[in-house]
N, C-alpha and C. Protein backbone atom coordinates (compact mmCIF):
# COMPACT_ATOMS: atom_id res chain seq x y z
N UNK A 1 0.84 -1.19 0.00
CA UNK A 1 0.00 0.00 0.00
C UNK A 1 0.88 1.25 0.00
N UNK A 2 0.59 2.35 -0.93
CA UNK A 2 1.27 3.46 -0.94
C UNK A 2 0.51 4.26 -0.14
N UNK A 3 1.78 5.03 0.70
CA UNK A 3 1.42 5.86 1.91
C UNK A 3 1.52 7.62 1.12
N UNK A 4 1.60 8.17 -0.05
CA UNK A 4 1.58 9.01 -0.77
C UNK A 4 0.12 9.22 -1.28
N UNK A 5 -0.67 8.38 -1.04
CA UNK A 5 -2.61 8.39 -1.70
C UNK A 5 -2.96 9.18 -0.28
N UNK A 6 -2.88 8.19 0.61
CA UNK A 6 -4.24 9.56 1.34
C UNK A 6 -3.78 10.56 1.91
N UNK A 7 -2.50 11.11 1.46
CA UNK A 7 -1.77 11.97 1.91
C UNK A 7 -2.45 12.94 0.74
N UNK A 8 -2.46 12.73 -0.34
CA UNK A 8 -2.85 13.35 -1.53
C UNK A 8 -4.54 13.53 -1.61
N UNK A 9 -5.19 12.51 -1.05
CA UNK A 9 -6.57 12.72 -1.18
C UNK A 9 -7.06 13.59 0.12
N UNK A 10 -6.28 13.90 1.74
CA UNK A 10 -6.16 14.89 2.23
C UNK A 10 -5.99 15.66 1.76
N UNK A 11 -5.09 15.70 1.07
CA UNK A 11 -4.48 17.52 0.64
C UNK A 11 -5.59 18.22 -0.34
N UNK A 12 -6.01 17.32 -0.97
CA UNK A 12 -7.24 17.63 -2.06
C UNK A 12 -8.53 17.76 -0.78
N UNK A 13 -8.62 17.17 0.14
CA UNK A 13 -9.74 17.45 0.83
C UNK A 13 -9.67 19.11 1.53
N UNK A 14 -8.05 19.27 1.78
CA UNK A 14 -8.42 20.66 2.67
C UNK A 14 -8.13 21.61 1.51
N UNK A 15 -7.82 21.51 0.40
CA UNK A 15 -7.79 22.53 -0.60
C UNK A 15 -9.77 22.64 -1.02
N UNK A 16 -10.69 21.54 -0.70
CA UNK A 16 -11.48 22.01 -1.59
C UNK A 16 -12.51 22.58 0.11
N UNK A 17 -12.12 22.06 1.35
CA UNK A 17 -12.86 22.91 2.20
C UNK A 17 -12.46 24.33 2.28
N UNK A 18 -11.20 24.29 1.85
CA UNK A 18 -10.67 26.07 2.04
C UNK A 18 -11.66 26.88 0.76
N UNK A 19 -11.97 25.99 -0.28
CA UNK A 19 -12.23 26.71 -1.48
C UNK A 19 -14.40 26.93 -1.07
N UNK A 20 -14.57 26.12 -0.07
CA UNK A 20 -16.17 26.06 0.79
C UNK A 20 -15.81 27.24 1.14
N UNK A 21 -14.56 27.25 2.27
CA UNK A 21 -14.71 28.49 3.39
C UNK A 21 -14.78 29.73 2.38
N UNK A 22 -13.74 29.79 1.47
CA UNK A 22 -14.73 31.23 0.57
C UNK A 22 -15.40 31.18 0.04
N UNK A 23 -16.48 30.40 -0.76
CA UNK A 23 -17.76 30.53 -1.33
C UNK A 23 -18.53 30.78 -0.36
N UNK A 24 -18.49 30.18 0.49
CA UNK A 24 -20.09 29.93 1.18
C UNK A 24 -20.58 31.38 1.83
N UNK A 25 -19.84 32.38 2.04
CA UNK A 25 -20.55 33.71 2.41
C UNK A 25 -21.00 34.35 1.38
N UNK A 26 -20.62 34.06 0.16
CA UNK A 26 -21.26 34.72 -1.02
C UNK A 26 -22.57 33.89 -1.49
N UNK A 27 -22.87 33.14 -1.00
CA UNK A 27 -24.02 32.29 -1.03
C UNK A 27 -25.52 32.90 -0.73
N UNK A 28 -25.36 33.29 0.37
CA UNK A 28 -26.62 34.29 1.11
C UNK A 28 -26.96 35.57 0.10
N UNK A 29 -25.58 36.19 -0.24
CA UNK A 29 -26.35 37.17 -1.10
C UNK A 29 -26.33 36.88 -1.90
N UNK A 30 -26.00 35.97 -2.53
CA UNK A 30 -26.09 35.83 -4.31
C UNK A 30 -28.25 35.01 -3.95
N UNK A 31 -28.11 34.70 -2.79
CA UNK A 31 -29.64 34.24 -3.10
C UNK A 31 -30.39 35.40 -2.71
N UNK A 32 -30.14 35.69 -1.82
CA UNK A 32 -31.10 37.16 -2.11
C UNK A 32 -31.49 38.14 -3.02
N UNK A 33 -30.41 38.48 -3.78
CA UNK A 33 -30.41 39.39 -5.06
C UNK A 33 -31.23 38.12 -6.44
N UNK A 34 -30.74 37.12 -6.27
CA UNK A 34 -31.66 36.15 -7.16
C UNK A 34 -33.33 36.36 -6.67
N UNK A 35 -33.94 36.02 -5.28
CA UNK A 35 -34.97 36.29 -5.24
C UNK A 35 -35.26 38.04 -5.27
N UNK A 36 -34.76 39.22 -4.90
CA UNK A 36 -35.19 39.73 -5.54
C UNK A 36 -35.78 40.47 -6.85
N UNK A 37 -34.28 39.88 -7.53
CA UNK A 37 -34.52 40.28 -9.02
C UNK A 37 -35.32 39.20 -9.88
N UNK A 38 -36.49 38.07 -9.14
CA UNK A 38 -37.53 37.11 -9.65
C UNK A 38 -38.63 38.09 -8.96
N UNK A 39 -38.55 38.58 -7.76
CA UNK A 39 -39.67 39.27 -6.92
C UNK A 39 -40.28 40.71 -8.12
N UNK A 40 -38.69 41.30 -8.30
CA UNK A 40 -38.77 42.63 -8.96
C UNK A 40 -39.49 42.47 -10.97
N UNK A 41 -38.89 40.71 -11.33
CA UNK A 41 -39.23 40.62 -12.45
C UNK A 41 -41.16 39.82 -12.27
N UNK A 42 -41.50 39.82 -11.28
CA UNK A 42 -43.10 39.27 -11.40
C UNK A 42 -43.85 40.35 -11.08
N UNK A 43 -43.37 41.83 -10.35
CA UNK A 43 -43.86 42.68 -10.49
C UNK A 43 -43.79 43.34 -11.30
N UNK A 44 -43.38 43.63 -12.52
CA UNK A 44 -43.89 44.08 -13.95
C UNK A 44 -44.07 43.54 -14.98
């Protein structure tokens, strides 16, 4: 068994939670501005 795999499938795990930790605050407003600009497009 090579001890170089889950060393590598870690490293890929905390590269893609670091890449969560910055999306995920842009999340909230990107949904808000989506529902409002569906809110703003059913009112005219």
């Amino acid at each position: 068994m090579d001890m170089g795999m889950p060393l590598q499938v870690f490293s890929s795990i905390n590269v893609f939670l670091g890449f969560l930790q910055l999306v995920l605050p842009f999340f909230p407003s990107m949904f808000i501005c989506h529902l409002a600009f569906l809110s703003f497009l059913a009112c005219n």
